[in-house]
C-alpha atoms as a PDB file:
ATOM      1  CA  UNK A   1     -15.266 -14.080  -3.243  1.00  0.00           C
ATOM      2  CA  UNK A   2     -15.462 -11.294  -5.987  1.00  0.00           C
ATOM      3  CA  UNK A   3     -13.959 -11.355  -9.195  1.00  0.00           C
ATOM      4  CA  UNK A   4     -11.907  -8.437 -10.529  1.00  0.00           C
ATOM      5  CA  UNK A   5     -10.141  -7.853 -13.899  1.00  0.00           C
ATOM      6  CA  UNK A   6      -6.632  -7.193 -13.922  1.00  0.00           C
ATOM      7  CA  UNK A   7      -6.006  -5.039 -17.479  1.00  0.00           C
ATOM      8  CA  UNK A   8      -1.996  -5.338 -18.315  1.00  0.00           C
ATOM      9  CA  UNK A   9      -0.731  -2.172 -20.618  1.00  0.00           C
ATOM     10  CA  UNK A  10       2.405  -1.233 -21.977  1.00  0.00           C
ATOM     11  CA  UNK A  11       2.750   2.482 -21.536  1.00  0.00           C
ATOM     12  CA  UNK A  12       5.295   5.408 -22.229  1.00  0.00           C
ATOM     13  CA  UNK A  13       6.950   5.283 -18.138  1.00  0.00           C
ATOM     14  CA  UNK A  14       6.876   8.935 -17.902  1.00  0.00           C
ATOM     15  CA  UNK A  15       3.203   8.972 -18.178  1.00  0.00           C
ATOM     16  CA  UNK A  16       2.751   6.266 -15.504  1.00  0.00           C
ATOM     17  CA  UNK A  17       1.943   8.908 -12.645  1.00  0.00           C
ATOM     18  CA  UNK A  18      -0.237  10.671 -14.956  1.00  0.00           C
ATOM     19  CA  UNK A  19      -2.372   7.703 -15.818  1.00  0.00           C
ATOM     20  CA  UNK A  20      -2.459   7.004 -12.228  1.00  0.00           C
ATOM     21  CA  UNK A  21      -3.906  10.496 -11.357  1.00  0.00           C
ATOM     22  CA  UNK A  22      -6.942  10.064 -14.615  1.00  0.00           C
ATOM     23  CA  UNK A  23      -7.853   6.646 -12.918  1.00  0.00           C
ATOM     24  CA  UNK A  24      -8.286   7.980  -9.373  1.00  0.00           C
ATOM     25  CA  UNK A  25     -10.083  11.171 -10.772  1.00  0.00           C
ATOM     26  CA  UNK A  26     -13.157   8.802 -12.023  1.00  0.00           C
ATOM     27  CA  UNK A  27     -13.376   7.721  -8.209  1.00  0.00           C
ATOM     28  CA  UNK A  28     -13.342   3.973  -7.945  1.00  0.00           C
ATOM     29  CA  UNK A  29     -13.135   2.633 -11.399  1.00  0.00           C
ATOM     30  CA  UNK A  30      -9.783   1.039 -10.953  1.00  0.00           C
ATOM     31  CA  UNK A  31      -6.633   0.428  -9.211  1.00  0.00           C
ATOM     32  CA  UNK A  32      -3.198   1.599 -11.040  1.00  0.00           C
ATOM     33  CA  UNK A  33      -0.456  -0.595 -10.044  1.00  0.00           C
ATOM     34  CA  UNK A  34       3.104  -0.649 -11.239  1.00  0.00           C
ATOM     35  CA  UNK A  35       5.430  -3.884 -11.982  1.00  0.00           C
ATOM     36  CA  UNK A  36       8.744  -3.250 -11.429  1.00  0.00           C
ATOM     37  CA  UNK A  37       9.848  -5.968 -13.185  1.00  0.00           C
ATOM     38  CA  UNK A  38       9.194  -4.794 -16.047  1.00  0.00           C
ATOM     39  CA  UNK A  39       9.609  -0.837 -16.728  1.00  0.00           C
ATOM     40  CA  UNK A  40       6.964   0.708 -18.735  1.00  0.00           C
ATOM     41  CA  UNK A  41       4.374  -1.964 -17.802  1.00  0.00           C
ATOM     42  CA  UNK A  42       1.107  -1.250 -15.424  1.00  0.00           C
ATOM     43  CA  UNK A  43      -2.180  -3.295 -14.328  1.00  0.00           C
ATOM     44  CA  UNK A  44      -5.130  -2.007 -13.535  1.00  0.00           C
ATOM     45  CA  UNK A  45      -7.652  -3.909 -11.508  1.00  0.00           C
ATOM     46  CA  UNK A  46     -11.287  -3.571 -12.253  1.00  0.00           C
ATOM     47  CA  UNK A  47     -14.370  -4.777 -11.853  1.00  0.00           C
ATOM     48  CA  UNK A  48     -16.935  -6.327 -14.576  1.00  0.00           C
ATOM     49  CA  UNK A  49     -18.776  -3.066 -14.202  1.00  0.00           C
ATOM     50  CA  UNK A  50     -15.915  -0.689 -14.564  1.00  0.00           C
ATOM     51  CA  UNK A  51     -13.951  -2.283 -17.263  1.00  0.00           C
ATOM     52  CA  UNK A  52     -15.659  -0.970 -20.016  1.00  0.00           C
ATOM     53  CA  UNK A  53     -15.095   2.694 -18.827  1.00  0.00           C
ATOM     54  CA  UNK A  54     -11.438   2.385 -18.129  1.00  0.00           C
ATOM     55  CA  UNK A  55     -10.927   0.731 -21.275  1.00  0.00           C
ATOM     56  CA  UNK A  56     -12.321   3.278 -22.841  1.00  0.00           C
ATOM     57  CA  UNK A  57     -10.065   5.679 -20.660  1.00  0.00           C
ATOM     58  CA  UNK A  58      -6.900   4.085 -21.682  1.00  0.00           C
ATOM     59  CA  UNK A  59      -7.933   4.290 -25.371  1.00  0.00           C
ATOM     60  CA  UNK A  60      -7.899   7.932 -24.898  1.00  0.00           C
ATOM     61  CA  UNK A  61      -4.802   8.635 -23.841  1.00  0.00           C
ATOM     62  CA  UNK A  62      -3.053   6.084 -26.580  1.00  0.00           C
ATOM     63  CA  UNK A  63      -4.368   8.955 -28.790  1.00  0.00           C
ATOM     64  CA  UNK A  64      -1.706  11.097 -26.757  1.00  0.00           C
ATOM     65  CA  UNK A  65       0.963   8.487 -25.910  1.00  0.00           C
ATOM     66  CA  UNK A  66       1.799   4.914 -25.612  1.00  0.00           C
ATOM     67  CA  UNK A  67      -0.560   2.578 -24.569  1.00  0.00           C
ATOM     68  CA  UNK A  68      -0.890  -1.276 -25.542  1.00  0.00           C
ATOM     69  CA  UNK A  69      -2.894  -3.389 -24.000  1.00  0.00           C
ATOM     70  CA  UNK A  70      -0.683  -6.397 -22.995  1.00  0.00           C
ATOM     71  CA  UNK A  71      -3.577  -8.727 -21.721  1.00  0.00           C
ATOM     72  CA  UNK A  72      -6.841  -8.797 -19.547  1.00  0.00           C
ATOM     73  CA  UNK A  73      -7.182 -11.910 -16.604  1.00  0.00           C
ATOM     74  CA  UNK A  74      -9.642 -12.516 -13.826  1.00  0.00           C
ATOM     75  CA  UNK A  75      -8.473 -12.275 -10.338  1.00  0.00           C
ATOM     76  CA  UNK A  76      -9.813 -13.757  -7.079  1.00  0.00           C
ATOM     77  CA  UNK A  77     -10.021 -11.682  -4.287  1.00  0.00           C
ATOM     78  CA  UNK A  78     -11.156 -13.141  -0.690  1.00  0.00           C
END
């Protein structure tokens, strides 16, 4: 198995396809997925290698809109 990262954020909803588009331009850093449970909020699955880099990312463009980190947990993937 491989452990990931899944990052949680609270973001502005109109920027969602936006943030989306930044994550696939760095080419493998992370997955953007949306919960539709609850509007507004986003994971992004990473690995220990990448996390640094996309929370650094994310940081970046809370300087331009809303974006919270909600909570960071490890995943399993077979």
């Amino acid at each position: 198995m491989k452990d990931t990262l899944k990052l949680r954020y609270e973001v502005d909803p109109e920027e969602i396809n936006f943030i989306d588009m930044i994550i696939k331009a760095y080419e493998g850093i992370g997955t953007v997925n949306v919960d539709h449970d609850n509007p507004g909020e986003i994971w992004i699955d990473v690995t220990e290698g990448t996390r640094a880099e996309v929370k650094e990312v994310m940081a970046d463009l809370g300087k331009k809109f809303k974006v919270r980190l909600i909570s960071e947990k490890k995943n399993k993937l077979l």
